[in-house]
N, C-alpha and C. Protein backbone atom coordinates (compact mmCIF):
# COMPACT_ATOMS: atom_id res chain seq x y z
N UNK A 1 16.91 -2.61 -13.69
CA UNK A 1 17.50 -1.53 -12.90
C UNK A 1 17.26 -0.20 -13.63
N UNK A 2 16.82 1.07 -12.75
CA UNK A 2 16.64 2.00 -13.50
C UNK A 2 17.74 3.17 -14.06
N UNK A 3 19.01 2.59 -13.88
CA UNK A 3 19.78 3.10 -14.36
C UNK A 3 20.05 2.44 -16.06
N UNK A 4 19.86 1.07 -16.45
CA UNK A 4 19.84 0.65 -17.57
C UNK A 4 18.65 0.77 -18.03
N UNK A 5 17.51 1.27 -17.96
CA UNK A 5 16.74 2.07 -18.53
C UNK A 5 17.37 3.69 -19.34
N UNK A 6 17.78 4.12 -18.18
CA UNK A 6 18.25 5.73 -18.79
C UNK A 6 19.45 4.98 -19.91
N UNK A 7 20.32 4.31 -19.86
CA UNK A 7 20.62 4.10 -20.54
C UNK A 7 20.46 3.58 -22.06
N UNK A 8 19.41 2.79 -21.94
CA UNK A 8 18.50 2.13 -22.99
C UNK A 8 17.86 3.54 -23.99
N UNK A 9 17.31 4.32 -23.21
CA UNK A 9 16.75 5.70 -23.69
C UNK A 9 17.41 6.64 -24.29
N UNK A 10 18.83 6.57 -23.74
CA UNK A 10 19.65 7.44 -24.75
C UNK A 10 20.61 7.04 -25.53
N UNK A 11 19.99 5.41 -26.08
CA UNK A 11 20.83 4.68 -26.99
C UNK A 11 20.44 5.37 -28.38
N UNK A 12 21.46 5.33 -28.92
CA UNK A 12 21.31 6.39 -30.69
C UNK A 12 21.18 7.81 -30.56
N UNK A 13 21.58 8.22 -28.87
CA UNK A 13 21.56 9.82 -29.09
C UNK A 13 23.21 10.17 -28.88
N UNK A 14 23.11 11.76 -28.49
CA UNK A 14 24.56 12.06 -28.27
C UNK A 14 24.99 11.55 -26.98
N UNK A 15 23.82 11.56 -26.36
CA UNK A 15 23.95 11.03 -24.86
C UNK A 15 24.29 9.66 -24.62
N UNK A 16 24.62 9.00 -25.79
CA UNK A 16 24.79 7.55 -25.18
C UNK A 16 26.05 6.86 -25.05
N UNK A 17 26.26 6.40 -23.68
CA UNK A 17 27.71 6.05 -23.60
C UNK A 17 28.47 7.18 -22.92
N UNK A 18 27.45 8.09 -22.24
CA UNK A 18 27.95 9.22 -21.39
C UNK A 18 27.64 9.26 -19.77
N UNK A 19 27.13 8.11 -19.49
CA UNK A 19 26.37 8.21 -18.20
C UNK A 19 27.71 7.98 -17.35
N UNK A 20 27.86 8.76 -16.19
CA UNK A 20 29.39 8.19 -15.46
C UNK A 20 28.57 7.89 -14.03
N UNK A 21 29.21 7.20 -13.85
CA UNK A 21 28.49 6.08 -12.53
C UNK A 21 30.01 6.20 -11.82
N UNK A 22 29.85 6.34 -10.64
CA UNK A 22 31.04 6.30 -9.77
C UNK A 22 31.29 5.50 -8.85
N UNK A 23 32.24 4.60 -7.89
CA UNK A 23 32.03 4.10 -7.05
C UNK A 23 31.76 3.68 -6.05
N UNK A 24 31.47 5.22 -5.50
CA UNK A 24 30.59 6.10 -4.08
C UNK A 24 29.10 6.40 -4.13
N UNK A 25 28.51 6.48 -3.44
CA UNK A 25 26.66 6.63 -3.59
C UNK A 25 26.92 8.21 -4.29
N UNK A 26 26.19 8.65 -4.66
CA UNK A 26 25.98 10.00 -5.49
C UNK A 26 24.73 10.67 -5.12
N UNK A 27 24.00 9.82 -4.08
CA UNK A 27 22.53 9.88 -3.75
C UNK A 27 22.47 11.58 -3.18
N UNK A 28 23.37 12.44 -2.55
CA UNK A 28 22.46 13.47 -2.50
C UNK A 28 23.65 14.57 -3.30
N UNK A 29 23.42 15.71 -3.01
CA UNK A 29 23.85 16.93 -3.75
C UNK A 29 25.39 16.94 -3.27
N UNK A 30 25.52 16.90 -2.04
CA UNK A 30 26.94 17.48 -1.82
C UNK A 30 27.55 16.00 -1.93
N UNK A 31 27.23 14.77 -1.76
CA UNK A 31 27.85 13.11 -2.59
C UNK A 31 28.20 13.36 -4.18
N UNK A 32 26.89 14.20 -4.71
CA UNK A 32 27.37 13.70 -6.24
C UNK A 32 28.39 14.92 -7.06
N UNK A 33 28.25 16.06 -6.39
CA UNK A 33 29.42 16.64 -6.48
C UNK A 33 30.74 16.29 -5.98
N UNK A 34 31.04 16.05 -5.11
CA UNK A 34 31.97 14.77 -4.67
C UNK A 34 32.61 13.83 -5.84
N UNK A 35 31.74 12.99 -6.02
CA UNK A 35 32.07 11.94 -6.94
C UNK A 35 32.19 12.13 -8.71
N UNK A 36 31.03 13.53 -8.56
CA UNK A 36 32.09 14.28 -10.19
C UNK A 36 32.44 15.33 -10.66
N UNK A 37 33.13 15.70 -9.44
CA UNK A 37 34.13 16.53 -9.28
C UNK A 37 33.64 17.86 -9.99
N UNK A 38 32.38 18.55 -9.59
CA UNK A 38 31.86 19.78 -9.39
C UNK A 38 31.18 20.62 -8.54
N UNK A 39 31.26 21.62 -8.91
CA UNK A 39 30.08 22.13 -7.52
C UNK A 39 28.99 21.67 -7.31
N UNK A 40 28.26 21.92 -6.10
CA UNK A 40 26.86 21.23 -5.78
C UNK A 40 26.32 21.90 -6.43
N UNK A 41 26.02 23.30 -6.85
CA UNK A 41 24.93 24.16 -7.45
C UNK A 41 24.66 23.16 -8.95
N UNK A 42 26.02 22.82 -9.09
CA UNK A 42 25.77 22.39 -10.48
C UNK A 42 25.12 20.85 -10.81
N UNK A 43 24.75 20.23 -10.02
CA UNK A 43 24.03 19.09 -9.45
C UNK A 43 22.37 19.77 -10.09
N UNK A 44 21.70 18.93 -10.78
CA UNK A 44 20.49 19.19 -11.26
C UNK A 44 19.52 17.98 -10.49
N UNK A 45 19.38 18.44 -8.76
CA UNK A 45 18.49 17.14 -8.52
C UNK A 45 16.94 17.13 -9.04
N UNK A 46 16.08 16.51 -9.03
CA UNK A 46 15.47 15.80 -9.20
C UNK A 46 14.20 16.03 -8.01
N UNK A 47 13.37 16.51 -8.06
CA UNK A 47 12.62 16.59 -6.46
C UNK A 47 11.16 15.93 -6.61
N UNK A 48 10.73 15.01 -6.12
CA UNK A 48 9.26 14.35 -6.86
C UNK A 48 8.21 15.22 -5.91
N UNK A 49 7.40 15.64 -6.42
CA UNK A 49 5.86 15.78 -5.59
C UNK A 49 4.90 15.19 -5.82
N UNK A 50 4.13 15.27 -5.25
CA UNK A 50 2.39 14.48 -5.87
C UNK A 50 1.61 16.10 -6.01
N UNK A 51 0.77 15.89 -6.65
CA UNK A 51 -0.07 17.34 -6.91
C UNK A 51 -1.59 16.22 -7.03
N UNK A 52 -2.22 16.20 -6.44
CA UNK A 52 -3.79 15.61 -6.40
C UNK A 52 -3.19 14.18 -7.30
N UNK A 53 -2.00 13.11 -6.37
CA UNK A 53 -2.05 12.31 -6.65
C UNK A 53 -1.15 12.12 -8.04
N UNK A 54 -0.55 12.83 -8.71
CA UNK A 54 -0.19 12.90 -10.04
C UNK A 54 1.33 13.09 -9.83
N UNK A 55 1.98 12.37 -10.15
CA UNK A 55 3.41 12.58 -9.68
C UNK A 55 3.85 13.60 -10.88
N UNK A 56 4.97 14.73 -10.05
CA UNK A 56 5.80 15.62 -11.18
C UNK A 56 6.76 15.72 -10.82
N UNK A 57 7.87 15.79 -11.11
CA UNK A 57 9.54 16.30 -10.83
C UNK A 57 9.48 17.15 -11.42
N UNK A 58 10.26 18.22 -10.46
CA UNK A 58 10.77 19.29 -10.34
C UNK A 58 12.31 19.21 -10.68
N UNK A 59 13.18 19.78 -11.29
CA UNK A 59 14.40 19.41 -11.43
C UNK A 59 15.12 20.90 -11.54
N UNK A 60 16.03 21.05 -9.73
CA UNK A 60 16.11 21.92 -9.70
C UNK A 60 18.02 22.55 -9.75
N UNK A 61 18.60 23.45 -9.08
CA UNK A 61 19.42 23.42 -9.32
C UNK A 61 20.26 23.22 -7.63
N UNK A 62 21.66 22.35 -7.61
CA UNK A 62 21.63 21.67 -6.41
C UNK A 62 21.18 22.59 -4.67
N UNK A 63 21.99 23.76 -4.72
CA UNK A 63 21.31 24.28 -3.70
C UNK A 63 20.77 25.00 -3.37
N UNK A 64 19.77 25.17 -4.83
CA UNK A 64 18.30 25.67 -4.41
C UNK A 64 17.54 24.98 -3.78
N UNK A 65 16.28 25.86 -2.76
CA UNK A 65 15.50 25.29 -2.08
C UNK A 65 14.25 25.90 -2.80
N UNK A 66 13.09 24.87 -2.50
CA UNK A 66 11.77 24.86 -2.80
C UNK A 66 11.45 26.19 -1.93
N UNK A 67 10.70 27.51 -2.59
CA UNK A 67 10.04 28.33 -2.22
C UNK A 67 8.28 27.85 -1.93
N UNK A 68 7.78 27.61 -0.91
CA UNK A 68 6.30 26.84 -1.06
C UNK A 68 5.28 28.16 -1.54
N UNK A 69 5.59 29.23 -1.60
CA UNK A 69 4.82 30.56 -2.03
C UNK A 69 4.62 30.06 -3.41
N UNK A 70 5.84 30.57 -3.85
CA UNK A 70 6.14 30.26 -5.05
C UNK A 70 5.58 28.85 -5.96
N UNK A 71 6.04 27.63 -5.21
CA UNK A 71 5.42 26.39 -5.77
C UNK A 71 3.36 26.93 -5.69
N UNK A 72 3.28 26.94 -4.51
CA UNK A 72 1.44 26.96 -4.90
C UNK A 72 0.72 28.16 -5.71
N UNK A 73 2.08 29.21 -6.44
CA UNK A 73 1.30 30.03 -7.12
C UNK A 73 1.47 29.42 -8.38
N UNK A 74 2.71 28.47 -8.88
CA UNK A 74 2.76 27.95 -9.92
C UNK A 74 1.43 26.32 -9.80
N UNK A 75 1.43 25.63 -8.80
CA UNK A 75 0.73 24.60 -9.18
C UNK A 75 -0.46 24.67 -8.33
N UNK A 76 -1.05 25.83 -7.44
CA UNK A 76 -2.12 25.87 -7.26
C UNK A 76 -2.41 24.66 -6.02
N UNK A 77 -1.17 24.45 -5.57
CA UNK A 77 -1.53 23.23 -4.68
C UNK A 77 0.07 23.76 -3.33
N UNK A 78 -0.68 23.27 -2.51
CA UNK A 78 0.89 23.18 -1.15
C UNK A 78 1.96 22.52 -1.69
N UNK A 79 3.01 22.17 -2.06
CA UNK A 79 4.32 21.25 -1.92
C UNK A 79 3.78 20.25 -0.91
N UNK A 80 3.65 18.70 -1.84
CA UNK A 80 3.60 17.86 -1.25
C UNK A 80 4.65 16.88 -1.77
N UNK A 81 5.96 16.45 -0.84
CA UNK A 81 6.82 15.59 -1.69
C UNK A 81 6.05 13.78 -1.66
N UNK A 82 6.72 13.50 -2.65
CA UNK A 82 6.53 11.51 -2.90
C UNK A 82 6.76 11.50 -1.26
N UNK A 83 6.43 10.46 -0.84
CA UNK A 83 7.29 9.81 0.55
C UNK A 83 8.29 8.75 -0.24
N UNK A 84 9.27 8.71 0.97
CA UNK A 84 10.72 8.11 0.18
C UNK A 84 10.44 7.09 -0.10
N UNK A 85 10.07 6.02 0.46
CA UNK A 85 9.77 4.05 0.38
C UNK A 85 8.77 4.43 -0.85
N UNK A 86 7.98 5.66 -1.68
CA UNK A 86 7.06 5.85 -2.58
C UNK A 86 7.73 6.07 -3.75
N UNK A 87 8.60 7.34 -3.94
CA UNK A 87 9.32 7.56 -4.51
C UNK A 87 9.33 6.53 -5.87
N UNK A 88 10.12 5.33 -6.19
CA UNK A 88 10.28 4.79 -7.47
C UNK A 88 9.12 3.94 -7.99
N UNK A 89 7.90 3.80 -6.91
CA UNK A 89 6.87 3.35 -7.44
C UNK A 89 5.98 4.71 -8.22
N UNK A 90 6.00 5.40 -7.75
CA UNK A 90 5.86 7.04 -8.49
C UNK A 90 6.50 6.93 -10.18
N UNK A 91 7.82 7.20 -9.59
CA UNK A 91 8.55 7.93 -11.11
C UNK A 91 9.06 6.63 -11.99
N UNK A 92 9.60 5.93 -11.57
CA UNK A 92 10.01 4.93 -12.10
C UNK A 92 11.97 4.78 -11.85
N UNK A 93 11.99 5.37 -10.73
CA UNK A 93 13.69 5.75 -10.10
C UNK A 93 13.61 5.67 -8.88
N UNK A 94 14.68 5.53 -8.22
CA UNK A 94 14.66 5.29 -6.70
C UNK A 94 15.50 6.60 -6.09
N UNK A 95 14.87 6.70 -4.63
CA UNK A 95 14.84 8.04 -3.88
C UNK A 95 16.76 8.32 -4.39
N UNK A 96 17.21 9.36 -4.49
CA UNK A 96 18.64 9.31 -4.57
C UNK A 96 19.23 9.40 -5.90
N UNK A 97 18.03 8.82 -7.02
CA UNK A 97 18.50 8.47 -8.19
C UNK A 97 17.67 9.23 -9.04
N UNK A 98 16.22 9.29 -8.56
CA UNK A 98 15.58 10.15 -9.83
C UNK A 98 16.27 11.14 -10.63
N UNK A 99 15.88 11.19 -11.83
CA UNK A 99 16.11 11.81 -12.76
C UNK A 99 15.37 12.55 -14.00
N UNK A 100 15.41 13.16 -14.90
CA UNK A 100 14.12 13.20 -15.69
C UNK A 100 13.92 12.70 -16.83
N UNK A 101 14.77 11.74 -17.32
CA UNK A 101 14.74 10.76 -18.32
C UNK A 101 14.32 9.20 -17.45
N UNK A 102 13.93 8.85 -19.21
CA UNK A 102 13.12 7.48 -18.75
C UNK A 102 11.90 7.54 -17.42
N UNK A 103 11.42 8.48 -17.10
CA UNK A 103 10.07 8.28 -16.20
C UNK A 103 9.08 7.50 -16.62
N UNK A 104 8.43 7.49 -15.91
CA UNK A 104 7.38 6.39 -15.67
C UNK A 104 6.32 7.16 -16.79
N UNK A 105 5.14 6.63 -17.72
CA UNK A 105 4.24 6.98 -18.02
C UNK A 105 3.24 8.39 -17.17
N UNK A 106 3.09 9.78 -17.58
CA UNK A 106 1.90 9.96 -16.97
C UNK A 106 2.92 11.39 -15.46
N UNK A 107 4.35 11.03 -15.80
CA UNK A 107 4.83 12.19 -14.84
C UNK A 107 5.46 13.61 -15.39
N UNK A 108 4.78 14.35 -15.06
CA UNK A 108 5.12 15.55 -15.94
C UNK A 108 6.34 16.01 -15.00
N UNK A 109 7.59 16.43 -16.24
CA UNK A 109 8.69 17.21 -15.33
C UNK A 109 9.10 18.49 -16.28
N UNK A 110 8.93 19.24 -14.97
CA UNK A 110 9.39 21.10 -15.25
C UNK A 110 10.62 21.35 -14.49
N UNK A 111 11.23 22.07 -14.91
CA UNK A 111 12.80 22.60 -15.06
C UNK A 111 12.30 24.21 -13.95
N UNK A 112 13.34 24.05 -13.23
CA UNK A 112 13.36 25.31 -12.31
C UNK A 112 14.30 26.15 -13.25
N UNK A 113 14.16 27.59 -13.07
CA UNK A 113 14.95 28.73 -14.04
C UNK A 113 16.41 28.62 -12.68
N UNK A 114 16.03 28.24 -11.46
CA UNK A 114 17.76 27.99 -11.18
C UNK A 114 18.70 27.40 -12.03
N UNK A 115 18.56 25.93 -12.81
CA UNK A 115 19.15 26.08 -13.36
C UNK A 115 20.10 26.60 -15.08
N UNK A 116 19.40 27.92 -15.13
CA UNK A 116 19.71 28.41 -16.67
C UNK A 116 21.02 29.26 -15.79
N UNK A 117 21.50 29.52 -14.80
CA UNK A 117 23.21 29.89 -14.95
C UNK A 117 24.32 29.12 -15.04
N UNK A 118 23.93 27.89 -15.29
CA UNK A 118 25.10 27.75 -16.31
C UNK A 118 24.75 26.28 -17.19
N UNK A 119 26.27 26.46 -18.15
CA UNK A 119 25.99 26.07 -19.65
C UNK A 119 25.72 24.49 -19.55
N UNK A 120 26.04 24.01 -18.66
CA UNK A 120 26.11 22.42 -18.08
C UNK A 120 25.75 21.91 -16.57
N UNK A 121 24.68 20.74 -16.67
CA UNK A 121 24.38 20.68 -15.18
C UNK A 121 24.72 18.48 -15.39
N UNK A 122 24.36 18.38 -13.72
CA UNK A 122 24.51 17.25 -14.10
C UNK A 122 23.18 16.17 -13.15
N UNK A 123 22.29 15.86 -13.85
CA UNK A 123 21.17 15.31 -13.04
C UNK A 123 21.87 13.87 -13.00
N UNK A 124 21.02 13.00 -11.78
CA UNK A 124 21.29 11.84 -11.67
C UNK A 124 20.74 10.82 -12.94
N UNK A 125 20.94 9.97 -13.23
CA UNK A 125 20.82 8.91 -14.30
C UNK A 125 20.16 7.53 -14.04
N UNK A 126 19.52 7.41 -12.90
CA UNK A 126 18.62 6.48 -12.10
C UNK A 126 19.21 5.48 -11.15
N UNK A 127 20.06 5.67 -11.33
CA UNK A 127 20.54 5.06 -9.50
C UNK A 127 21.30 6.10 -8.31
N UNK A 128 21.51 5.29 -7.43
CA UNK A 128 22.50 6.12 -6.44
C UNK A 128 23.81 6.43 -6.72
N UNK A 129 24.27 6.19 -8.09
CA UNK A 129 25.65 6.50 -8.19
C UNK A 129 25.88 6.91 -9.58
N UNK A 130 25.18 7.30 -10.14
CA UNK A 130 25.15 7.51 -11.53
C UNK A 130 25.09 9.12 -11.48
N UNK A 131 25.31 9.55 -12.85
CA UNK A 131 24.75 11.19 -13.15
C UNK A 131 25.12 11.16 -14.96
N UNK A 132 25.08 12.51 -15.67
CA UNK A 132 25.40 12.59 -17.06
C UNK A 132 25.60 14.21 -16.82
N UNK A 133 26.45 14.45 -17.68
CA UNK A 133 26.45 15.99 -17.84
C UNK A 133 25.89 16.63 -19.03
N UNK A 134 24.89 17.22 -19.04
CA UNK A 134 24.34 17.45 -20.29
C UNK A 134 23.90 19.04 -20.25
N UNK A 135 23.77 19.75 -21.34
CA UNK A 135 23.19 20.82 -21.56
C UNK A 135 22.20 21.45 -21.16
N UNK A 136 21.67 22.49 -20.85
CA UNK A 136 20.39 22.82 -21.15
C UNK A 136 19.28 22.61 -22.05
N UNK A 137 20.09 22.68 -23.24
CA UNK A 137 19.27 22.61 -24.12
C UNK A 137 18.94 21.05 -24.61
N UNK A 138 20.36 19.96 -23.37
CA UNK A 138 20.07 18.98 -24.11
C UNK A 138 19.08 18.37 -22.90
N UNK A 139 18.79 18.91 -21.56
CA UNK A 139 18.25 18.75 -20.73
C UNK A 139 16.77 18.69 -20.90
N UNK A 140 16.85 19.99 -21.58
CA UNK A 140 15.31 20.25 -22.20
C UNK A 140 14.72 19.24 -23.25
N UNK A 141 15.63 18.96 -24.25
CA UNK A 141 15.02 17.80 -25.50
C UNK A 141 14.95 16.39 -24.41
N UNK A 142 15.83 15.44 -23.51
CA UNK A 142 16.07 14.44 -23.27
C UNK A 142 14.84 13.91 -22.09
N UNK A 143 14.70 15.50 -21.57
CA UNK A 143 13.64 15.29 -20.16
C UNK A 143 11.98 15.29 -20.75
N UNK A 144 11.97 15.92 -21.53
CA UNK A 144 10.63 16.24 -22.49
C UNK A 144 9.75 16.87 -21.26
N UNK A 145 10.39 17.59 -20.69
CA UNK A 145 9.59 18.95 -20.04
C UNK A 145 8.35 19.56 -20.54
N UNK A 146 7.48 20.30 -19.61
CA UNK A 146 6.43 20.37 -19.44
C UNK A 146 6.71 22.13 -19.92
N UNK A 147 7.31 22.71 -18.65
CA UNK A 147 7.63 24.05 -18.95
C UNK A 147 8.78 24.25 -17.66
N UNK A 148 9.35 25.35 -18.32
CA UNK A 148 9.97 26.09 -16.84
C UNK A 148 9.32 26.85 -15.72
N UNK A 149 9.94 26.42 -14.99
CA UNK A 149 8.97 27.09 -13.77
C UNK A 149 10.30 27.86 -13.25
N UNK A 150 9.48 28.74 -12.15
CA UNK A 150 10.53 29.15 -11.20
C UNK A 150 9.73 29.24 -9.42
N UNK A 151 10.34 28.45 -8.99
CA UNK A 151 9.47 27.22 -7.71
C UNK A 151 10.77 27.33 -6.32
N UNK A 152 12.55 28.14 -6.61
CA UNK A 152 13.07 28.30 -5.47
C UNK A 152 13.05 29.56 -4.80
N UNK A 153 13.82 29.56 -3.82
CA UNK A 153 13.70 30.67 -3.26
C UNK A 153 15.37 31.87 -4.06
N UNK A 154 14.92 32.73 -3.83
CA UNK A 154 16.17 34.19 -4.54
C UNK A 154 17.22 33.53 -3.80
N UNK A 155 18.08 33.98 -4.17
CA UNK A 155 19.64 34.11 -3.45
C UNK A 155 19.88 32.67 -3.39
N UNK A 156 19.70 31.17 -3.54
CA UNK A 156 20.08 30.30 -3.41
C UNK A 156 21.57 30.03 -4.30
């Protein structure tokens, strides 16, 4: 299961033994705020694309939306998402659950600048009911990011 993966991965860090899994699906933005008891903005989902076949997550902040201007000046390509039934054969997480720890070999993930307002976000942890609350900075060491991008639209 790819939630005991993320877990496996952040065994011997600070992160381990922090994953909170709830008893409700957590699968989209306004569920997993719901279930841990924060705002949606503060929800760090997870968004997969293919770029010429190459899977990347995007990991953005909850209700930001994908700017497609913006995405093809950063990757030179249209916004093309995974298809959902594709999704965990891609990343190595299932639609609802991706996250940016523990991926699959070979998927590069970049951090949207939505979320640098504030000090704590909370991405999902590889299932539908899972998440962790972690830092920026611990977001940045745990995800092993590519770079920041900035891929939403203003005012979100």
């Amino acid at each position: 299961m790819s939630v005991d993966r993320v877990k496996e991965f952040f065994k011997g860090t600070e992160l381990e033994g922090r994953i909170l899994e709830a008893d409700e699906s957590s699968a989209t933005v306004e569920l997993a705020a719901h279930a841990f008891h924060t705002e949606p903005d503060r929800i760090a989902k997870s968004l997969s694309f293919l770029i010429d076949e190459k899977p990347v997550i995007v990991v953005v902040s909850g209700m930001a939306r994908t700017d497609n201007r913006k995405y093809k000046d950063q990757f030179h390509k249209k916004a093309k998402m995974i298809p959902f039934d594709e999704v965990e054969k891609y990343t190595g997480h299932p639609a609802g659950g991706v996250c940016p720890f523990a991926v699959k070999d070979g998927v590069d993930v970049y951090l949207d600048v939505s979320l640098r307002k504030y000090g704590t976000v909370f991405p999902a942890a590889g299932s539908l009911n899972s998440a962790v609350e972690v830092t920026i900075p611990q977001l940045e060491r745990y995800s092993g990011y590519k770079e920041w991008v900035d891929v939403c639209k203003e005012g979100m």
